[in-house]
N, C-alpha and C. Protein backbone atom coordinates (compact mmCIF):
# COMPACT_ATOMS: atom_id res chain seq x y z
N UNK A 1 91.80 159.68 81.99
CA UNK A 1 92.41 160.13 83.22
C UNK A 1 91.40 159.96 84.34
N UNK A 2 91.69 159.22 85.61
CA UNK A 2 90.89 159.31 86.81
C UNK A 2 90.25 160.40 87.33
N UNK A 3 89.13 160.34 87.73
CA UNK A 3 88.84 161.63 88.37
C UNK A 3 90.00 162.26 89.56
N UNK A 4 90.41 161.74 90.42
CA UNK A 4 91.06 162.15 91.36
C UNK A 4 92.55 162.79 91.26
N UNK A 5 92.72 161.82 89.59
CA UNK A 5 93.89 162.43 89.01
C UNK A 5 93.56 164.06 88.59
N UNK A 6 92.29 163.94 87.80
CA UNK A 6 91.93 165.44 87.05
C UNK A 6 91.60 166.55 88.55
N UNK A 7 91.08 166.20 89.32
CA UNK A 7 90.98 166.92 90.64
C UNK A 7 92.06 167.90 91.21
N UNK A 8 93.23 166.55 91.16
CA UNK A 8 94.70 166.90 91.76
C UNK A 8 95.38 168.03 90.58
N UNK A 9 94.98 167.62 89.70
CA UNK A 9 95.80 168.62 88.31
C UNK A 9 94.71 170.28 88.85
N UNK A 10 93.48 170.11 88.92
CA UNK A 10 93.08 171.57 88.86
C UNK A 10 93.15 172.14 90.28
N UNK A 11 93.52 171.56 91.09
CA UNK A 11 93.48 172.07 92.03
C UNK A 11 95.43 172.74 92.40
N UNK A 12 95.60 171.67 92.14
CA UNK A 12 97.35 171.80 92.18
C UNK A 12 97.60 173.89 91.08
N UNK A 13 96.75 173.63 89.99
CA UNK A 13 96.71 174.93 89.24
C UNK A 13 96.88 176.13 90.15
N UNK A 14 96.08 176.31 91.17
CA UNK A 14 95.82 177.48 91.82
C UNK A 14 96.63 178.05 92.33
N UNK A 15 97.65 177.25 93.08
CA UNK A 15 98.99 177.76 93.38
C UNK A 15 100.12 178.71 92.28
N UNK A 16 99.97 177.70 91.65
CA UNK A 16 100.40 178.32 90.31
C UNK A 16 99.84 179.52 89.62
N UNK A 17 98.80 179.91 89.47
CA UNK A 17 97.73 181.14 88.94
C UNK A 17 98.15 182.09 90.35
N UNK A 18 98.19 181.49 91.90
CA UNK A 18 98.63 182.43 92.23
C UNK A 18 99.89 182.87 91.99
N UNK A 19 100.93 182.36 92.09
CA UNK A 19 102.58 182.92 92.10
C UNK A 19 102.77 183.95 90.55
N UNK A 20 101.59 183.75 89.53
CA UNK A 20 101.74 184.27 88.31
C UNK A 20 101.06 185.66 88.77
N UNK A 21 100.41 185.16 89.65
CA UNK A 21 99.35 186.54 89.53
C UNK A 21 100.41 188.24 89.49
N UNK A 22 101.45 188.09 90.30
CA UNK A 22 102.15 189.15 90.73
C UNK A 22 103.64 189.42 89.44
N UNK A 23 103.05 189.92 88.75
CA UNK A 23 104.05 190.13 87.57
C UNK A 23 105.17 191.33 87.91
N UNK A 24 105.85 190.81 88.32
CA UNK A 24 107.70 191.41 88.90
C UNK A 24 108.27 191.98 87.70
N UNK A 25 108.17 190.72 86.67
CA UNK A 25 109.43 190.75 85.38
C UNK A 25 108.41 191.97 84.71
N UNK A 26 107.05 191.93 84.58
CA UNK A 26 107.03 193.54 83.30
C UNK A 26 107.03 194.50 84.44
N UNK A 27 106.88 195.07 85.66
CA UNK A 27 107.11 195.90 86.51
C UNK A 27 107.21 197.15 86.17
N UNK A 28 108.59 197.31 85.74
CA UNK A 28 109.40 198.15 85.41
C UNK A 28 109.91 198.32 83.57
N UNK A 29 108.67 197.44 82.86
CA UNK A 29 108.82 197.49 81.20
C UNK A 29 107.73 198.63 80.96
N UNK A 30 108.14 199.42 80.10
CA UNK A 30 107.42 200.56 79.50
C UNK A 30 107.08 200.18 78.71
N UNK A 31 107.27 198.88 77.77
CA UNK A 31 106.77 198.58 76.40
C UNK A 31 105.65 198.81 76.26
N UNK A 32 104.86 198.68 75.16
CA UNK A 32 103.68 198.45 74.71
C UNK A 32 103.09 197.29 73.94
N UNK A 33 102.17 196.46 74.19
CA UNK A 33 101.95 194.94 73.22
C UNK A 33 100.18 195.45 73.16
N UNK A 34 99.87 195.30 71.83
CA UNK A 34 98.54 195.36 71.16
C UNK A 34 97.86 196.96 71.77
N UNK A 35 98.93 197.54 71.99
CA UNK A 35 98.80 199.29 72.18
C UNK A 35 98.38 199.52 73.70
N UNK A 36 98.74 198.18 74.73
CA UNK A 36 98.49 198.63 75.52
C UNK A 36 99.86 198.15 76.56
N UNK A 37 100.04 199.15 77.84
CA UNK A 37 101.33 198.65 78.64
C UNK A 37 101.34 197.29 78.49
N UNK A 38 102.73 195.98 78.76
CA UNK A 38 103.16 195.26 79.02
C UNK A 38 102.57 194.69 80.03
N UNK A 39 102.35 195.54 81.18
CA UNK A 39 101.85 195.12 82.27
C UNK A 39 100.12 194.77 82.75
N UNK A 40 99.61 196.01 81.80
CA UNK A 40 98.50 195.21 81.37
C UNK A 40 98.36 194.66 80.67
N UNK A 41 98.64 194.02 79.38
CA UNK A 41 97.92 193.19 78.73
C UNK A 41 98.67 191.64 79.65
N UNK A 42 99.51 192.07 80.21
CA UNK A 42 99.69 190.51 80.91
C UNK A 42 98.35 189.86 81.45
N UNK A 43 98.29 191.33 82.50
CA UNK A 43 97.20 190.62 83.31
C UNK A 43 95.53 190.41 82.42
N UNK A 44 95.55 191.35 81.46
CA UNK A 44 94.27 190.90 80.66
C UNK A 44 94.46 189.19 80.35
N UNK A 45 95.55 189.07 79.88
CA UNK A 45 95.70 187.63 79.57
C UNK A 45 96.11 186.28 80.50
N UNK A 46 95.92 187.09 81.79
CA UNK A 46 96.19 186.67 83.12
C UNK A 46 94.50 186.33 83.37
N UNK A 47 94.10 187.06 83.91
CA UNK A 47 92.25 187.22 83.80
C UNK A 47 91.72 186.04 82.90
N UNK A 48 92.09 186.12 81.62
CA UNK A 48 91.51 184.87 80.75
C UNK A 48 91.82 183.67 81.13
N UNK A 49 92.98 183.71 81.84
CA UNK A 49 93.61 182.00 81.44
C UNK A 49 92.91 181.84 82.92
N UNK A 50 92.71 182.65 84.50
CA UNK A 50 92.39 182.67 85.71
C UNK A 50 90.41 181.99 85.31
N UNK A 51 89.88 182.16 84.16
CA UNK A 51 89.04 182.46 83.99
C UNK A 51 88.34 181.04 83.26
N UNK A 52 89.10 180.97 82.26
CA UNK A 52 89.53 179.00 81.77
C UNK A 52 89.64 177.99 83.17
N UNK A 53 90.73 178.37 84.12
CA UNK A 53 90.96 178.09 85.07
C UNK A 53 90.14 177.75 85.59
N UNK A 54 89.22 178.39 86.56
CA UNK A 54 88.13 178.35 87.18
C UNK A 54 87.18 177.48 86.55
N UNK A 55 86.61 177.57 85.24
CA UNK A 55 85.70 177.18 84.39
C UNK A 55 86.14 175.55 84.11
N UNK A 56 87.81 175.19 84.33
CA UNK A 56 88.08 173.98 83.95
C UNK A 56 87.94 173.29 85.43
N UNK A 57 88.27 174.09 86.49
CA UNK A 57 88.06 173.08 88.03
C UNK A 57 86.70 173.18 88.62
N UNK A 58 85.61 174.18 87.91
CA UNK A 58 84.50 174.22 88.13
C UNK A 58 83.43 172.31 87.50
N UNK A 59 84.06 172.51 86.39
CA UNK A 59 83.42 171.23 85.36
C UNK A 59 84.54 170.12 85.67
N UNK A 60 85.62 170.04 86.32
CA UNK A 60 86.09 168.90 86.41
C UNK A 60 86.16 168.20 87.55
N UNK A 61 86.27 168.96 88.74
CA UNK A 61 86.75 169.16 90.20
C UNK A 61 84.94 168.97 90.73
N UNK A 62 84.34 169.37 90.56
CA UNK A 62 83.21 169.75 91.43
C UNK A 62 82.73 168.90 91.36
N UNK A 63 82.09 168.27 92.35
CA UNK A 63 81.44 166.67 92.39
C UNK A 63 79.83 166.89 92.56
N UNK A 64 79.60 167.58 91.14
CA UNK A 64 77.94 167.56 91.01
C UNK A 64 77.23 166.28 91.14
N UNK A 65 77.95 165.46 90.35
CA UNK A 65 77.16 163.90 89.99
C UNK A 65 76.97 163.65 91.30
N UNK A 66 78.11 163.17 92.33
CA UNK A 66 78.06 162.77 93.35
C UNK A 66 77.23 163.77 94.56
N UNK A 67 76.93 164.88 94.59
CA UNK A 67 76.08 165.40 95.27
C UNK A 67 74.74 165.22 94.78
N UNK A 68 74.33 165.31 93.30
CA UNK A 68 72.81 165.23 92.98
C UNK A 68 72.97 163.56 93.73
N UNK A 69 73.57 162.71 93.92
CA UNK A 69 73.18 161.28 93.59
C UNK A 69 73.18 160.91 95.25
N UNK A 70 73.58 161.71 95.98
CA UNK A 70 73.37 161.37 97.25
C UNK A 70 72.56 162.48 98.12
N UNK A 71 71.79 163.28 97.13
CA UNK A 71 70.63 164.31 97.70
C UNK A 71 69.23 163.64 97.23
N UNK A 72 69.37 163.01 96.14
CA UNK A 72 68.14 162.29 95.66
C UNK A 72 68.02 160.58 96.28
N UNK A 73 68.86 160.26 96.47
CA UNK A 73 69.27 158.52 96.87
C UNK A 73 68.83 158.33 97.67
N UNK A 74 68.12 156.82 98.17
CA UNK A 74 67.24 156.66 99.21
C UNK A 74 67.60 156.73 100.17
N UNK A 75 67.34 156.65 101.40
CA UNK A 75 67.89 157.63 102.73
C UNK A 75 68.36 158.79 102.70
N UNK A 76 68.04 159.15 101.92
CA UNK A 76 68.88 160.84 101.86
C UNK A 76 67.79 161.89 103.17
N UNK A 77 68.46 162.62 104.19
CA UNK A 77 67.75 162.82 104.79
C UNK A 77 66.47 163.83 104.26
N UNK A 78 65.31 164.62 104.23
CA UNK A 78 64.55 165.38 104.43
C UNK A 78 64.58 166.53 105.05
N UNK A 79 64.14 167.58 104.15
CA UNK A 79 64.44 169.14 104.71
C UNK A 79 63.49 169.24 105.83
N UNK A 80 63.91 169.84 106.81
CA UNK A 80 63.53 170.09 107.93
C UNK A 80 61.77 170.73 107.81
N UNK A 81 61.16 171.25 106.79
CA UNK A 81 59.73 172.24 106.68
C UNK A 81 58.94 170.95 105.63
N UNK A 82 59.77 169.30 105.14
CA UNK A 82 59.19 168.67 104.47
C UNK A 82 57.45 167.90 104.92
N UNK A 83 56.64 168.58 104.11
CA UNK A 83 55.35 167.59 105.01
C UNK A 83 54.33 168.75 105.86
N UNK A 84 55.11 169.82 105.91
CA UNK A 84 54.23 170.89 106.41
C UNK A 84 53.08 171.78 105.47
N UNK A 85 53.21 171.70 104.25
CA UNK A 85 52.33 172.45 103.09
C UNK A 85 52.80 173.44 103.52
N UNK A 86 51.72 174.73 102.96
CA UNK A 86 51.98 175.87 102.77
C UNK A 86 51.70 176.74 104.52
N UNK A 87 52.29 178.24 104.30
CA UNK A 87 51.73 178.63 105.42
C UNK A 87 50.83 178.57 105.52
N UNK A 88 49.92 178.97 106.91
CA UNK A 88 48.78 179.45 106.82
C UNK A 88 48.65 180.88 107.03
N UNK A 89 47.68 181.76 106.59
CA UNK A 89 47.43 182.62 106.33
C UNK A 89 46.77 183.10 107.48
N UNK A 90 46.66 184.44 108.39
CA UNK A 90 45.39 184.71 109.83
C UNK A 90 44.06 185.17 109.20
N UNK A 91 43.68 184.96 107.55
CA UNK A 91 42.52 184.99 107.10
C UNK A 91 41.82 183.78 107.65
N UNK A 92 42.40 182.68 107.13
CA UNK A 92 41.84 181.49 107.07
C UNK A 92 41.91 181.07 108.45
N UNK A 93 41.78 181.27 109.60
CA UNK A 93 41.94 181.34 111.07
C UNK A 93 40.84 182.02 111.47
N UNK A 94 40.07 181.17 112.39
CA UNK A 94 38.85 181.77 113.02
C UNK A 94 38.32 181.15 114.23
């Protein structure tokens, strides 16, 4: 799969994680699943998948390669304090 394809898929997600986020349908369920309300264990299992989520558009979406490769690459500009050494100290001043 292209990068720009995998980009568009995790990013397109978020919309989606949001509209889930707001659970309407258990609302008003009293049930209980793994001994706890309906409504929470949604969102516990809401949290996880929000959590995958993140972790999958973090490692797929984020253009590390392409930032290390154009912070190190020749012409890349120079931090503004590059070439100055260390402070000086008002000991070493006389």
């Amino acid at each position: 799969m292209a990068a720009t394809a995998v980009r568009r898929l995790a990013y397109s997600s978020l919309p989606v994680l949001y509209l889930l986020h707001n659970d309407l349908w258990f609302w008003y369920d009293g049930s209980r699943f793994l001994g706890l309300p309906i409504g929470l264990t949604y969102h516990v299992l809401f949290t996880a998948s929000v959590v995958l989520a993140m972790w999958w558009l973090v490692r797929s979406a984020w253009p590390a390669a392409e930032l290390d490769r154009l912070a190190t690459g020749p012409g890349s500009p120079q931090p503004a304090n590059a070439g100055e050494g260390e402070a000086r100290s008002p000991e070493g001043e006389g």
